[in-house]
Protein backbone atom coordinates (compact mmCIF):
# COMPACT_ATOMS: atom_id res chain seq x y z
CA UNK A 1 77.84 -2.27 -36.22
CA UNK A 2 80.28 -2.84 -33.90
CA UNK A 3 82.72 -0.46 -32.17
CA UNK A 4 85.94 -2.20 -34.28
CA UNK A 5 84.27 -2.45 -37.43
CA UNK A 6 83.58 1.64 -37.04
CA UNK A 7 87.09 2.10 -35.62
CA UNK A 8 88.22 0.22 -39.28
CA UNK A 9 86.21 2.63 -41.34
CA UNK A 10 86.98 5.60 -39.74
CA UNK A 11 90.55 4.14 -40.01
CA UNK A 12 90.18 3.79 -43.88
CA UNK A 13 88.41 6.65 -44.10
CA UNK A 14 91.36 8.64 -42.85
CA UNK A 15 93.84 6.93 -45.15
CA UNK A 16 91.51 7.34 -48.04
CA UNK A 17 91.75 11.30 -47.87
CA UNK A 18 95.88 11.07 -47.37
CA UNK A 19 96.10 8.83 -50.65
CA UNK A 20 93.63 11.07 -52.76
CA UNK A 21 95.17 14.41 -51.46
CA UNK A 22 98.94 12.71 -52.07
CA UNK A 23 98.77 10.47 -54.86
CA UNK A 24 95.70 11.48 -56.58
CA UNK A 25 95.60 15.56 -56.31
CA UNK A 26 99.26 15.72 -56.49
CA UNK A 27 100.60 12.68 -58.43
CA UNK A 28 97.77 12.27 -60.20
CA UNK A 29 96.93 8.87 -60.31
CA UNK A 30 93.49 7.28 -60.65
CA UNK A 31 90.54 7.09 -57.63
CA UNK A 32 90.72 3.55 -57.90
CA UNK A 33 94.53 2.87 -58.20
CA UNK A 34 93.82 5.34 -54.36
CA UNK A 35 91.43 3.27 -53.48
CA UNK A 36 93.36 0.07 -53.72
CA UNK A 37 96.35 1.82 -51.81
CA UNK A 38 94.11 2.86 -48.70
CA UNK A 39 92.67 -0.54 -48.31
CA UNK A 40 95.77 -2.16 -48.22
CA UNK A 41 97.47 0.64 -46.06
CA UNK A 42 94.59 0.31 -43.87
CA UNK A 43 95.08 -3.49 -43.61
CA UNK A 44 98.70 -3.41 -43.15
CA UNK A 45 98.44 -0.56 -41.04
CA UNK A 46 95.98 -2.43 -38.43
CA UNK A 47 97.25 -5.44 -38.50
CA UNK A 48 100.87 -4.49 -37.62
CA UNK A 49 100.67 -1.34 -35.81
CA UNK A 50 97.36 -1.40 -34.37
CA UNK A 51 97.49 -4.63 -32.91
CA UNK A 52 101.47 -5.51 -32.83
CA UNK A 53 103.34 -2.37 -32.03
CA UNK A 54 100.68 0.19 -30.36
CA UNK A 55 100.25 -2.53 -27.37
CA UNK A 56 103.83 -3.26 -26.91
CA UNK A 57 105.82 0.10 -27.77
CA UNK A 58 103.37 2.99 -27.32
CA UNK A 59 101.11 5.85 -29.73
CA UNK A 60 104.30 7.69 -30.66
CA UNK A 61 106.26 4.55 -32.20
CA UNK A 62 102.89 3.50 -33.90
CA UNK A 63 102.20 6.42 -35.53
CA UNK A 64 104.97 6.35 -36.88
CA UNK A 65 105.58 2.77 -38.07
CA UNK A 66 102.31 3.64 -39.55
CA UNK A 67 103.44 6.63 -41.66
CA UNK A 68 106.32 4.53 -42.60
CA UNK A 69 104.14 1.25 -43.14
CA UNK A 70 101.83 3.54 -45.56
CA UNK A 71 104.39 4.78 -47.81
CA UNK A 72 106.35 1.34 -47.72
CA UNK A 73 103.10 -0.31 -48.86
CA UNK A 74 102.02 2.51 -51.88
CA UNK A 75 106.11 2.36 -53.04
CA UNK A 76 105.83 -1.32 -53.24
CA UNK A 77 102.81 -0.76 -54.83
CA UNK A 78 104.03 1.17 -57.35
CA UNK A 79 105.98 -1.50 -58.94
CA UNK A 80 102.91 -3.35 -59.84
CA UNK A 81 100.04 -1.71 -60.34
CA UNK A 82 100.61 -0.37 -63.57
CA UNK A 83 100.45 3.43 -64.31
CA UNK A 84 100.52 4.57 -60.39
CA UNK A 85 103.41 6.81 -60.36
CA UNK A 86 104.74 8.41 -57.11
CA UNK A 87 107.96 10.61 -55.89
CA UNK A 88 109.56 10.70 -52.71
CA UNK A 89 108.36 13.18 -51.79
CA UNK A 90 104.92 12.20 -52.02
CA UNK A 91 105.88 9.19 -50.30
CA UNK A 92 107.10 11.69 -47.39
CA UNK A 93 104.15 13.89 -47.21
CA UNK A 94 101.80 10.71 -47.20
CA UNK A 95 103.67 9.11 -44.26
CA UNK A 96 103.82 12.73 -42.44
CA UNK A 97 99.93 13.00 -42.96
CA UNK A 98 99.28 9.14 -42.10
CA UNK A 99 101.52 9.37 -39.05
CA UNK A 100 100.09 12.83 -37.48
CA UNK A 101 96.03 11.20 -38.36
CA UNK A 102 96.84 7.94 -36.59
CA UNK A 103 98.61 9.75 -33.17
CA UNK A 104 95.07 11.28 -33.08
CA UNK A 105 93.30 7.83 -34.33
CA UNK A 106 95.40 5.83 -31.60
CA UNK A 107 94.71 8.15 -29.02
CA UNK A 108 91.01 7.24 -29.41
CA UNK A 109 91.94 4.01 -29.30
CA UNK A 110 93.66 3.81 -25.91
CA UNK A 111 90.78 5.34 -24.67
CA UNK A 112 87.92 3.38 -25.64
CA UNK A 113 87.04 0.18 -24.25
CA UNK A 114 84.97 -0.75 -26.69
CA UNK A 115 87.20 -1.19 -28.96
CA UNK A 116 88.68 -4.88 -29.63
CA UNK A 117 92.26 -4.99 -29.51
């Protein structure tokens, strides 16, 4: 397996536990309605700020585009999957946890060249 592949588990992985503590502890939703929003905040999440603004603007601005990028994606989300619910503040505390796991994530990025951009 290689290094990016691991780097996009361990990516998922990460969101995974934000959406299940957030929106399935707390909200209450279903493990597959937070399954569906960690793969797609994973994907949007890696396409845009691991590979658009982490080159170009730095960890800090990435992190938290990402938090932002997360909660953007599970709101929009929440207009069509049917029965996810979610609250602002959810949406805050899911960004906060997404942002603070990907400063650490990116950090291990920068520093492995092994990693694909």
């Amino acid at each position: 397996m290689s290094k990016t592949t691991m780097a996009l588990i361990v990516k998922w992985a990460i969101t995974f536990v934000a959406s299940w503590i957030v929106f399935g502890l707390i909200d209450g939703n279903t493990l597959g309605t937070v399954f569906l929003i960690s793969v797609v905040g994973t994907i949007v999440n890696y396409l845009i700020g691991d590979l658009l603004v982490l080159p170009n603007f730095g960890n800090i601005v990435a992190s938290i585009g990402d938090g932002a990028m997360g909660a953007l994606a599970a709101y929009f989300l929440s207009f069509i999957i049917e029965g996810f619910q979610t609250t602002l503040t959810s949406l805050l505390i899911f960004a906060a946890i997404v942002a603070v796991a990907e400063y650490v994530f990116h950090m291990y990025l920068l520093k492995s060249e092994e990693v694909a951009p």
